[in-house]
Protein backbone atom coordinates (compact mmCIF):
# COMPACT_ATOMS: atom_id res chain seq x y z
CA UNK A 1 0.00 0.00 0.00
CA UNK A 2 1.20 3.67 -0.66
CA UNK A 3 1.48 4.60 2.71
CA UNK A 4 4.65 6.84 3.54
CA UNK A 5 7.14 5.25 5.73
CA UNK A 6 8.82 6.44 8.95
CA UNK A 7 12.19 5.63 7.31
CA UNK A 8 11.95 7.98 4.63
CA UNK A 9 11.36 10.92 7.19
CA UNK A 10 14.29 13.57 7.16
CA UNK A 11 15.60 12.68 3.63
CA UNK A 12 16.65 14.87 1.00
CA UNK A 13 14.35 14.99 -2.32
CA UNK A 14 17.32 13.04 -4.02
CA UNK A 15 17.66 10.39 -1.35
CA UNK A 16 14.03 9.65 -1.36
CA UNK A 17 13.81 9.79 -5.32
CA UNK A 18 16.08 6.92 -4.98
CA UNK A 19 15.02 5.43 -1.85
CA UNK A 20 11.64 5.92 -1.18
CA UNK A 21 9.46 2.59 -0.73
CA UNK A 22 12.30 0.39 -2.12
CA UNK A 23 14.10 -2.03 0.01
CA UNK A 24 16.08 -4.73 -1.49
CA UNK A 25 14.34 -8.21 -2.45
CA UNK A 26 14.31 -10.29 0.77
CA UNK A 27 14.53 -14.02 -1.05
CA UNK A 28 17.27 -12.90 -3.66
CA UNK A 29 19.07 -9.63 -2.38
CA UNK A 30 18.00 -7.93 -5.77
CA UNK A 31 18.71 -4.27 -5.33
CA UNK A 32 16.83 -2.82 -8.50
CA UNK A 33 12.67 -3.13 -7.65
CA UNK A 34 11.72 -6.31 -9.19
CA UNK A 35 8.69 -6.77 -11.96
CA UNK A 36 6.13 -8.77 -10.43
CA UNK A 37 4.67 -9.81 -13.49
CA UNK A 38 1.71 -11.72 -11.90
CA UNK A 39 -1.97 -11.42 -11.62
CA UNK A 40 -2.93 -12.66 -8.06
CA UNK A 41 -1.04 -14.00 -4.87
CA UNK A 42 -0.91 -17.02 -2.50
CA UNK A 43 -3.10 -16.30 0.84
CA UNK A 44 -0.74 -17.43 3.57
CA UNK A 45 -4.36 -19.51 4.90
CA UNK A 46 -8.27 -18.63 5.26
CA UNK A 47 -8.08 -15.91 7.83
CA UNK A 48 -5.22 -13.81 6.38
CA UNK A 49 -7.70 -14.12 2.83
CA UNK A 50 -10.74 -13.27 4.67
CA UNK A 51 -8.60 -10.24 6.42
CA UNK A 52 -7.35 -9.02 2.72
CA UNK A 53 -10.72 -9.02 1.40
CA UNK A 54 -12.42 -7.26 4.51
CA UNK A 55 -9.28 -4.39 4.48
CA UNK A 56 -8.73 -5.34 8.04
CA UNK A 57 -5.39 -6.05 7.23
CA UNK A 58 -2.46 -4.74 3.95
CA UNK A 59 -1.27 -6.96 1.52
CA UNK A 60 -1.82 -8.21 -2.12
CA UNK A 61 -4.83 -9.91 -3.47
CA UNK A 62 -5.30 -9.57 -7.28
CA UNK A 63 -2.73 -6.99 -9.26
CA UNK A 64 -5.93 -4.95 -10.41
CA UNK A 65 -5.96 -4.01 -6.44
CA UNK A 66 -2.68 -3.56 -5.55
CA UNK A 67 1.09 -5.01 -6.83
CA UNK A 68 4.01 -4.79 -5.27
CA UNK A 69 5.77 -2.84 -8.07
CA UNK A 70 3.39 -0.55 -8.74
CA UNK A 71 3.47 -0.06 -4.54
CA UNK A 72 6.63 1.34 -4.36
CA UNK A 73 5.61 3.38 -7.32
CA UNK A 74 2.89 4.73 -4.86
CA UNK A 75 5.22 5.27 -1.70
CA UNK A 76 7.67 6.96 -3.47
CA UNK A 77 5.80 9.75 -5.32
CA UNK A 78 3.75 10.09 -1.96
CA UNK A 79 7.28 10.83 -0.31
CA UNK A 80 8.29 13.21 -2.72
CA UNK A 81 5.11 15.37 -2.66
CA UNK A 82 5.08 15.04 1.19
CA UNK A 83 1.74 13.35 1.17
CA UNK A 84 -0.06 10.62 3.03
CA UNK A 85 -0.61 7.94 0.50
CA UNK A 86 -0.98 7.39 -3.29
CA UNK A 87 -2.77 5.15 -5.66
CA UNK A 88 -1.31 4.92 -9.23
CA UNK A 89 -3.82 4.45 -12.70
CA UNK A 90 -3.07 3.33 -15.71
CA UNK A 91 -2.75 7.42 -17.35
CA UNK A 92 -3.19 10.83 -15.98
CA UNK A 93 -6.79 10.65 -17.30
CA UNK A 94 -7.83 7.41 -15.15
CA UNK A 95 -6.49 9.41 -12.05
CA UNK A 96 -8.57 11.95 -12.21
CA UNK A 97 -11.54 9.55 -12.34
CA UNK A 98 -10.54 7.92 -10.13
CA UNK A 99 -10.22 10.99 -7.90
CA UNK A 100 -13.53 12.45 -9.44
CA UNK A 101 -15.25 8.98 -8.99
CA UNK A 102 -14.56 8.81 -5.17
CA UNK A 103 -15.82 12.38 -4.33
CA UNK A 104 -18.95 12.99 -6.27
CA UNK A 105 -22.46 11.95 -6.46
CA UNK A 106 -24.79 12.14 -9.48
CA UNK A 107 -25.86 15.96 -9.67
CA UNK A 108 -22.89 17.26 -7.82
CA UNK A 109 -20.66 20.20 -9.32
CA UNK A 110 -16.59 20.93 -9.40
CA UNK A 111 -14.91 24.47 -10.82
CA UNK A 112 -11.57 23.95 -12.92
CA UNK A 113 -9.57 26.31 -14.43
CA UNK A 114 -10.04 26.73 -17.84
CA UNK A 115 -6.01 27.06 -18.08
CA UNK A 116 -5.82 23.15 -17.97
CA UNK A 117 -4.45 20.27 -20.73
CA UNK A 118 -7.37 20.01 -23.61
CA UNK A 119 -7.85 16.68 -23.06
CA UNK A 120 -8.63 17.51 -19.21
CA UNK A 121 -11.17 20.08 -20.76
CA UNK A 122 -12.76 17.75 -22.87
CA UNK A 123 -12.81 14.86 -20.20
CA UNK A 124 -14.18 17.02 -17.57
CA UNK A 125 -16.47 19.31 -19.72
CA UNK A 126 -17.89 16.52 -21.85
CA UNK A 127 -17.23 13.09 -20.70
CA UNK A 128 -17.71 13.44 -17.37
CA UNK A 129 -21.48 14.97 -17.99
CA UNK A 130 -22.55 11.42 -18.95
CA UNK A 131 -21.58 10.45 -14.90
CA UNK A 132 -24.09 13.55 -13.99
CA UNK A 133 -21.05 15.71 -12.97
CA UNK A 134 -20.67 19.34 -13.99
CA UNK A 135 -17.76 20.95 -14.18
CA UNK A 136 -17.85 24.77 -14.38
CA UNK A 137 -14.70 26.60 -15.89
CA UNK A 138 -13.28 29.54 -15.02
CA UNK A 139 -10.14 31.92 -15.48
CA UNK A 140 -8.24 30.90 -13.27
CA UNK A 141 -5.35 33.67 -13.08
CA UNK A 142 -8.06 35.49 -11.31
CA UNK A 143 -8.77 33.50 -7.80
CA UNK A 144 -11.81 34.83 -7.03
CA UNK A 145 -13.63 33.36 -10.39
CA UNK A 146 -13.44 29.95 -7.95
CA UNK A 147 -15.32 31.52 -5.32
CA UNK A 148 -17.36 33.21 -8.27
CA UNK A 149 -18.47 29.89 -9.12
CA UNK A 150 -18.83 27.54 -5.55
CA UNK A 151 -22.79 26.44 -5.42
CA UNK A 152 -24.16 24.46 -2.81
CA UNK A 153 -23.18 21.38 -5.16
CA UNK A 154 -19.84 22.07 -5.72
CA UNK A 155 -17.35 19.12 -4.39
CA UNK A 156 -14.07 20.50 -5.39
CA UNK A 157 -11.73 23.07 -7.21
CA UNK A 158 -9.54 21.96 -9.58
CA UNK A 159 -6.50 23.63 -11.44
CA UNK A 160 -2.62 23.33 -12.60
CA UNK A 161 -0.48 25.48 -11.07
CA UNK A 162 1.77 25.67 -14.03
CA UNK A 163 -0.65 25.27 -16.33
CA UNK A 164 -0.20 23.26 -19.50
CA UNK A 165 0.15 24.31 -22.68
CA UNK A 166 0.40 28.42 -21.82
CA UNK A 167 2.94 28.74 -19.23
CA UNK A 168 0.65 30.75 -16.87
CA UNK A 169 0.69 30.40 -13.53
CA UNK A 170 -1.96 29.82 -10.43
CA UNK A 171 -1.84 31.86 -7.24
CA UNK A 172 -2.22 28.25 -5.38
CA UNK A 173 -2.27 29.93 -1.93
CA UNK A 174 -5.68 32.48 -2.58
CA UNK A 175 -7.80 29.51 -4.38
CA UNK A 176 -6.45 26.58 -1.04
CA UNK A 177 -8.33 29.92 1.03
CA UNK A 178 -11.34 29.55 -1.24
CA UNK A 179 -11.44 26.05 -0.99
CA UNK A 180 -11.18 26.40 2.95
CA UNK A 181 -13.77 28.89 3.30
CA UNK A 182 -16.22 26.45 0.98
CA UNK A 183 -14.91 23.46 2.84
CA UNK A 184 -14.37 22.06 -0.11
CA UNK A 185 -10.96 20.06 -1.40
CA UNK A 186 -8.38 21.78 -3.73
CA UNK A 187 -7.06 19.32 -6.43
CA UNK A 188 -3.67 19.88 -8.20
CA UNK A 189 -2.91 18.34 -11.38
CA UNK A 190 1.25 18.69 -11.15
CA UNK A 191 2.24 16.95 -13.91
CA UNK A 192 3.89 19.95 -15.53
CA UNK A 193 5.93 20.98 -12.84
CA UNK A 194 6.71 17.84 -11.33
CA UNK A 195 7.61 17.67 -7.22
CA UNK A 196 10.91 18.84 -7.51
CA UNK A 197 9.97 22.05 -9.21
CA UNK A 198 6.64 22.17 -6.50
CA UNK A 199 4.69 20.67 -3.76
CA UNK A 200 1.51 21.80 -3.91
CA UNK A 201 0.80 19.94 -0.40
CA UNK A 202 3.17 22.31 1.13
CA UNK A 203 0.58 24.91 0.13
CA UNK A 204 -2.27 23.64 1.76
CA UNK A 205 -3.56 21.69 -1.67
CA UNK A 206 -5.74 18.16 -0.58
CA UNK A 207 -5.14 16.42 -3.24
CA UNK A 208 -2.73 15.85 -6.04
CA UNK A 209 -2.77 14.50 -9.40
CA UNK A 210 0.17 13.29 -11.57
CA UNK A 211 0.20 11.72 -15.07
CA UNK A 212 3.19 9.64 -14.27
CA UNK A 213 3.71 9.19 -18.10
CA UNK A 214 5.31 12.92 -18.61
CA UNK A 215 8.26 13.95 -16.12
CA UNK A 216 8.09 11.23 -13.35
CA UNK A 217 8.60 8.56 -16.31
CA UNK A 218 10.87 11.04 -18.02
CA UNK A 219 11.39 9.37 -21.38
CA UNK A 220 8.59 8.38 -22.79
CA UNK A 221 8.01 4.76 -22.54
CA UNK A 222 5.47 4.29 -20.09
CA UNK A 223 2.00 5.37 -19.33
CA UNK A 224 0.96 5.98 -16.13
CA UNK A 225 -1.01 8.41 -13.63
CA UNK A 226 -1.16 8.74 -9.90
CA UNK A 227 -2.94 10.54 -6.96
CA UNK A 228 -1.57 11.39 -4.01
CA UNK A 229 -3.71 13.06 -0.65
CA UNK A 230 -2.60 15.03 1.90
CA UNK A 231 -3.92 13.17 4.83
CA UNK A 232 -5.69 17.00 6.08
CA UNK A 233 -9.09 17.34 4.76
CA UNK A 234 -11.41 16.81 7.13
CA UNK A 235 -14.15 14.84 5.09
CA UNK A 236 -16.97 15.24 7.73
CA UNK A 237 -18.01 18.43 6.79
CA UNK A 238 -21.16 19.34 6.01
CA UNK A 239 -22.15 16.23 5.00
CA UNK A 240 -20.85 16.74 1.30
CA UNK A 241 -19.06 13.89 1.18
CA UNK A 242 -21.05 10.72 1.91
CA UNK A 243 -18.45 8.66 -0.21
CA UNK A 244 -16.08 8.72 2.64
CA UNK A 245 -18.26 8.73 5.48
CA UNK A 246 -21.61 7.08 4.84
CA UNK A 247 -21.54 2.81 5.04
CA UNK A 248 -19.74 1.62 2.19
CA UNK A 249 -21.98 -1.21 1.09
CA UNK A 250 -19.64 -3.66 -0.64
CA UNK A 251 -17.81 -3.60 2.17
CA UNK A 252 -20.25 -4.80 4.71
CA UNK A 253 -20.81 -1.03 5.59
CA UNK A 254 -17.73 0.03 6.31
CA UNK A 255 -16.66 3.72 6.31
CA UNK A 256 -13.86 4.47 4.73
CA UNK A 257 -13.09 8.10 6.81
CA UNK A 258 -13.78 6.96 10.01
CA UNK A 259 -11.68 3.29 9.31
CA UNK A 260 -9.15 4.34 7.40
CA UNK A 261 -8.62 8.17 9.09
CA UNK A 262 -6.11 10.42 6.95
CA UNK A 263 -5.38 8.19 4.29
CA UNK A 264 -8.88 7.03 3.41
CA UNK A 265 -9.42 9.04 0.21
CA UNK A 266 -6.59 6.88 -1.52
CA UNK A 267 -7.90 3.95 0.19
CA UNK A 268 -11.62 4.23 -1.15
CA UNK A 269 -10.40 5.42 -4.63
CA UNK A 270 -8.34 1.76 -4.79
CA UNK A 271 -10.87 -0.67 -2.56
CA UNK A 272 -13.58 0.77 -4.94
CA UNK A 273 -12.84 2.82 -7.78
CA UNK A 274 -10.03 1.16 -8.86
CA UNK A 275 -11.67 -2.40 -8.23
CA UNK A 276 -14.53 -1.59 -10.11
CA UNK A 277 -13.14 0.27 -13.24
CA UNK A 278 -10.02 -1.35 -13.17
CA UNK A 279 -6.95 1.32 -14.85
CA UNK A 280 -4.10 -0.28 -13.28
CA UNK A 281 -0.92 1.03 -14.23
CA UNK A 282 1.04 -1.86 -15.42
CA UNK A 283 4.11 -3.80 -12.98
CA UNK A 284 6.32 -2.60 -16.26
CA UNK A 285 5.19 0.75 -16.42
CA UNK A 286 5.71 1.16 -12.72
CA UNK A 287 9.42 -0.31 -12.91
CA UNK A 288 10.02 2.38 -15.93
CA UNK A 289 8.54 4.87 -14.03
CA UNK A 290 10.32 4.06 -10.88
CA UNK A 291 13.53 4.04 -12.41
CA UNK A 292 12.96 7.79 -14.46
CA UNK A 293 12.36 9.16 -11.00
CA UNK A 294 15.77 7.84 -9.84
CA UNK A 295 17.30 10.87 -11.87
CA UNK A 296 14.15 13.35 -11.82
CA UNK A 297 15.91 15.95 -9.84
CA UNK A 298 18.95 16.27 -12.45
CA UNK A 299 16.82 15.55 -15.73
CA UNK A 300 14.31 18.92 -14.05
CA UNK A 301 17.75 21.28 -13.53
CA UNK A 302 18.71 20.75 -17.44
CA UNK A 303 15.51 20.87 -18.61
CA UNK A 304 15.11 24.25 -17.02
CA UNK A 305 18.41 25.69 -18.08
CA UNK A 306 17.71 24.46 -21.78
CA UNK A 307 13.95 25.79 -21.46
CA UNK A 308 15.40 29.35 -20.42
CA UNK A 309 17.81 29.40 -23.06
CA UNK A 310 14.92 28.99 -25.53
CA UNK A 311 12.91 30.90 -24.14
CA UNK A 312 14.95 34.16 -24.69
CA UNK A 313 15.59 33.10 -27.99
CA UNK A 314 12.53 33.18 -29.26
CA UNK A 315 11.46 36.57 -27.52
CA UNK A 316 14.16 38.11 -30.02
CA UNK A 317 13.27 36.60 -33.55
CA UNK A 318 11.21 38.67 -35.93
CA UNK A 319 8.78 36.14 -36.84
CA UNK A 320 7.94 35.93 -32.90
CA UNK A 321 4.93 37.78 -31.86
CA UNK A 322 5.46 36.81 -28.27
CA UNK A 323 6.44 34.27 -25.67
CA UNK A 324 5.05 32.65 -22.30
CA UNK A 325 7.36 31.53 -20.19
CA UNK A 326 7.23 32.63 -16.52
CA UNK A 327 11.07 32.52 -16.13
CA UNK A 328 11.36 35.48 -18.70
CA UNK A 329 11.65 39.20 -17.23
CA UNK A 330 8.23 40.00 -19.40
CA UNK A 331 6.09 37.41 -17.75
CA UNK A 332 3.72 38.88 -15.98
CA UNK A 333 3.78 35.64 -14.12
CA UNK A 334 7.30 36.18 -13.15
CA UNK A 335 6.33 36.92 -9.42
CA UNK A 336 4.49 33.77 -9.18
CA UNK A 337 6.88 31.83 -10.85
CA UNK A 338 9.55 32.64 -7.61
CA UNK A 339 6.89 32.12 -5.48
CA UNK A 340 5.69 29.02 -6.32
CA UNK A 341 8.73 27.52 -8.65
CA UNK A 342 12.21 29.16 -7.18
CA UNK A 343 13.93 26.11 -9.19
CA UNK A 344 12.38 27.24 -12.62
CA UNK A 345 9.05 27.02 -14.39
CA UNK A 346 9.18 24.16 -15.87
CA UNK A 347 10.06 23.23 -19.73
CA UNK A 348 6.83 23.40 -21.17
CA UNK A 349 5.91 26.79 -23.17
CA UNK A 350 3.92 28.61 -25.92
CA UNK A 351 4.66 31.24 -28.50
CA UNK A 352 2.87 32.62 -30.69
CA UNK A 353 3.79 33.18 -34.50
CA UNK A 354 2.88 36.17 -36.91
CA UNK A 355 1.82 34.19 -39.62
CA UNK A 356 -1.19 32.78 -37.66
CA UNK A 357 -2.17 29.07 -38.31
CA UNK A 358 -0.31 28.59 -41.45
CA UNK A 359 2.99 29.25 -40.04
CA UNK A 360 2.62 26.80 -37.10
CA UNK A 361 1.67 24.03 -39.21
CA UNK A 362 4.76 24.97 -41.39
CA UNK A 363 6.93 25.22 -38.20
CA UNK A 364 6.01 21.48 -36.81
CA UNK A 365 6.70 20.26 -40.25
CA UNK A 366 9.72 21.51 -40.67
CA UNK A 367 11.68 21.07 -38.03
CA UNK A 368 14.09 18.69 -37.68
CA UNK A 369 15.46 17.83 -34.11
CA UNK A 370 12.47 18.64 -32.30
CA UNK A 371 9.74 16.16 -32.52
CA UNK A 372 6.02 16.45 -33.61
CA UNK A 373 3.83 14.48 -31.48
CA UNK A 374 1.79 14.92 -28.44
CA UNK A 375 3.59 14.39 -25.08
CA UNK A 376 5.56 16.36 -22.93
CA UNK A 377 8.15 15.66 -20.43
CA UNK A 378 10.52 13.58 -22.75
CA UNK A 379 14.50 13.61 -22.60
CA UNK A 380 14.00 14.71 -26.28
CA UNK A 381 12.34 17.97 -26.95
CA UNK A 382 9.22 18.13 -28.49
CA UNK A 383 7.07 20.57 -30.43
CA UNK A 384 3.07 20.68 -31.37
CA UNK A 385 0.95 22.95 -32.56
CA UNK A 386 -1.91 22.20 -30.11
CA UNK A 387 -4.92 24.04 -32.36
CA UNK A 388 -4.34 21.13 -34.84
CA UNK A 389 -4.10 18.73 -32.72
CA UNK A 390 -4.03 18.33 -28.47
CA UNK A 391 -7.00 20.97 -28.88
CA UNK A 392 -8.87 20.69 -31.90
CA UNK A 393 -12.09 19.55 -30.08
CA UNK A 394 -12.42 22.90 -28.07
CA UNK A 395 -14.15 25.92 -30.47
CA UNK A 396 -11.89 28.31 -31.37
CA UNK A 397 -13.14 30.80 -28.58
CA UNK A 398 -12.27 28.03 -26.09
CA UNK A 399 -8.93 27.13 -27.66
CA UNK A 400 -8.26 31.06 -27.21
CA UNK A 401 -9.40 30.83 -23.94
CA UNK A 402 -7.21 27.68 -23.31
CA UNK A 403 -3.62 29.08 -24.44
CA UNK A 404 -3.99 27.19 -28.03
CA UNK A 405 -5.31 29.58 -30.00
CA UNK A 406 -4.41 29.40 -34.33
CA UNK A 407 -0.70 31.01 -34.15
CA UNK A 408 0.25 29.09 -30.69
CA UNK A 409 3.16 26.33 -30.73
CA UNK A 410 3.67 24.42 -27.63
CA UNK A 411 7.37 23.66 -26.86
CA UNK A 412 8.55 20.67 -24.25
CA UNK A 413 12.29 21.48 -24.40
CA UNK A 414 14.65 18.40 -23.87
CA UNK A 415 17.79 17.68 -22.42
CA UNK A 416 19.96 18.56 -25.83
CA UNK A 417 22.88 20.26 -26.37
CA UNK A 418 21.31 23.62 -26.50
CA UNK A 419 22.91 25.55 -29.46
CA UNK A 420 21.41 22.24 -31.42
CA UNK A 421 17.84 23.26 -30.61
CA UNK A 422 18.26 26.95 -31.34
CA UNK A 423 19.99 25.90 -34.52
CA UNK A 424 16.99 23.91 -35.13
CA UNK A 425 14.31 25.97 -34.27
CA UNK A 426 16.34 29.00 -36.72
CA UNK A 427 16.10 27.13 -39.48
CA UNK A 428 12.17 26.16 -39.16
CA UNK A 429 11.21 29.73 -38.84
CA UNK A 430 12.84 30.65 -41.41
């Protein structure tokens, strides 16, 4: 289970990026985290089963439950964003149901930012309708919009710090007051700034979100999500949340808050959510995963460096009609940025061209070190032009509104040699 362990207390980031919720295989002394490659497990006799199956007592059943690769997996992103306990999914998008699918009812309500990934949009705004959950967008740069937008039915706010594709940047601490005053939990989808960079926890956030697949995995091989909770929110009040404190009744009525205590949400979202719907992240994936973390702290520094390099680069050329990175001395997110992200703002950033929608499709398809496809988060840097593609189910108004309007090119700048990628990105614009 992802539970944080006393051991790991005190660490460094780096020591527990290596460390955290890995031990060395007791039957063979294997130091690297094994890939248990199997689907179920031998009960030791009838009451340790019976125990397993009633939660009474941690261990492995059935891999769709809980494996021990995909475990440490858990344990070690909780330890890095200082949270209670983590359940991992099989993408970023089956974490957020799962998170979604443990704290709402039919009819109930949640405000995002509208600065999110398109395919959150589209999940949120138009999938998620079909569950009889409404999500209600809002510009997020402006904090109050959340409190703008709370109802009576509203479960949750929801909202990337460093928001992906634009660069822009959340004031975390005004919309976790919000939240408070609503008694409702604030949900962070990190992914873009990955815990080194920030801790949204450390902020007063509830909840955290992770598509593992991006920086955690770090070279694009595996897919992956993850949630992580705080261990804070108080789930009693007001009686919005009968999830985790009502009789669970596939669990002989029990309740999940009052058994479980500060790491129930994660517990509910696997005994349940995760049983039910079943996006386990794979033992492989895990192991990938688990092994890109091992070097997440150096891979973020050198993305940054290479990012800011870029960055300035592309503020200077002609055919530029602007940039949005936060770690430029035009951002108007600047201030935030050294708030919230002292180590950098990430690697992920838009500009905008003067040639409109033409020119970005030219760009993608000419470049030639950079690579057109849609991920982020790679060793390798990577280039899209999101109105064609990431975001081409949002109207235009809404991929305005998103960050993707027609002249907008997303960049996720790798770990290169960096005169490469400016010699790259020279020759594309022409």
């Amino acid at each position: 289970m992802a539970d944080r362990g006393k051991h790991q207390t005190g660490f460094g980031f780096e020591t527990r990026a290596i460390h955290a919720g890995a031990r060395p295989e007791p039957v063979t002394g294997a130091r690297n985290t094994p890939i248990y490659q199997t689907s179920s497990y031998v009960f030791e006799d009838a009451e340790q089963a019976a125990d397993l199956f009633n939660l009474s007592r941690f261990g492995f059943i059935y891999s769709r439950l809980t494996n021990p690769t995909v475990s440490v997996l858990e344990e070690r992103v909780a330890s890095l964003e200082n949270g209670r306990a983590a359940v991992a999914a099989a993408s970023g998008h089956a974490a957020q149901f799962l998170t979604f699918f443990t704290l709402l009812e039919p009819g109930d309500e949640f405000v995002a930012s509208r600065n999110l990934y398109g395919g959150s949009m589209t999940q949120f705004g138009l999938s998620f309708k079909k569950l009889g959950w409404t999500c209600h967008f809002v510009d997020g740069t402006d904090p109050e919009n959340f409190r703008r937008a709370i109802t009576p039915k509203t479960k949750a706010l929801f909202l990337e710090v460093l928001a992906n594709p634009g660069g822009i940047i959340i004031d975390l601490e005004k919309v976790v007051e919000i939240g408070k005053d609503a008694g409702i939990p604030v949900i962070v989808d990190n992914t873009m700034a990955s815990p080194y960079l920030h801790q949204p926890l450390e902020w007063g956030a509830d909840i955290v979100i992770h598509s593992t697949t991006k920086y955690l995995s770090g070279h694009g091989t595996s897919m992956g999500g993850v949630v992580v909770e705080s261990g804070k929110f108080d789930w009693t009040q007001g009686g919005k949340f009968p999830s985790m404190t009502e009789p669970e009744p596939s669990y002989h009525g029990l309740t999940f808050y009052e058994t479980f205590g500060d790491f129930g949400f994660t517990t509910k979202a696997r005994a349940v959510a995760l049983r039910d719907f079943g996006p386990v992240q794979s033992p492989m994936n895990a192991f990938m995963t688990i092994t890109g973390i091992e070097t997440l702290h150096l891979r973020m520094e050198r993305h940054v460096a290479n990012a800011q390099v870029v960055a300035e680069y592309l503020e200077g050329h002609e055919k530029v009609a602007w940039v949005s990175y936060a770690g430029l001395q035009s951002s108007p997110y600047r201030e935030l940025a050294q708030k919230y992200l002292p180590k950098g703002p990430g690697a992920v950033f838009t500009f905008g061209l003067r040639g409109g929608y033409e020119a970005g499709v030219h760009v993608v398809e000419t470049v030639e070190l950079f690579s057109h496809l849609a991920n982020v988060g790679d060793t390798r840097s990577l280039i899209i032009h999101p109105a064609s593609t990431t975001h081409r189910q949002l109207s235009p108004e809404q991929q305005i509104a998103a960050g993707a309007g027609p002249d907008v090119i997303r960049l996720s700048v790798g770990l290169e040699s960096v005169e490469d990628l400016l010699r790259d990105l020279d020759q594309a614009l022409g």
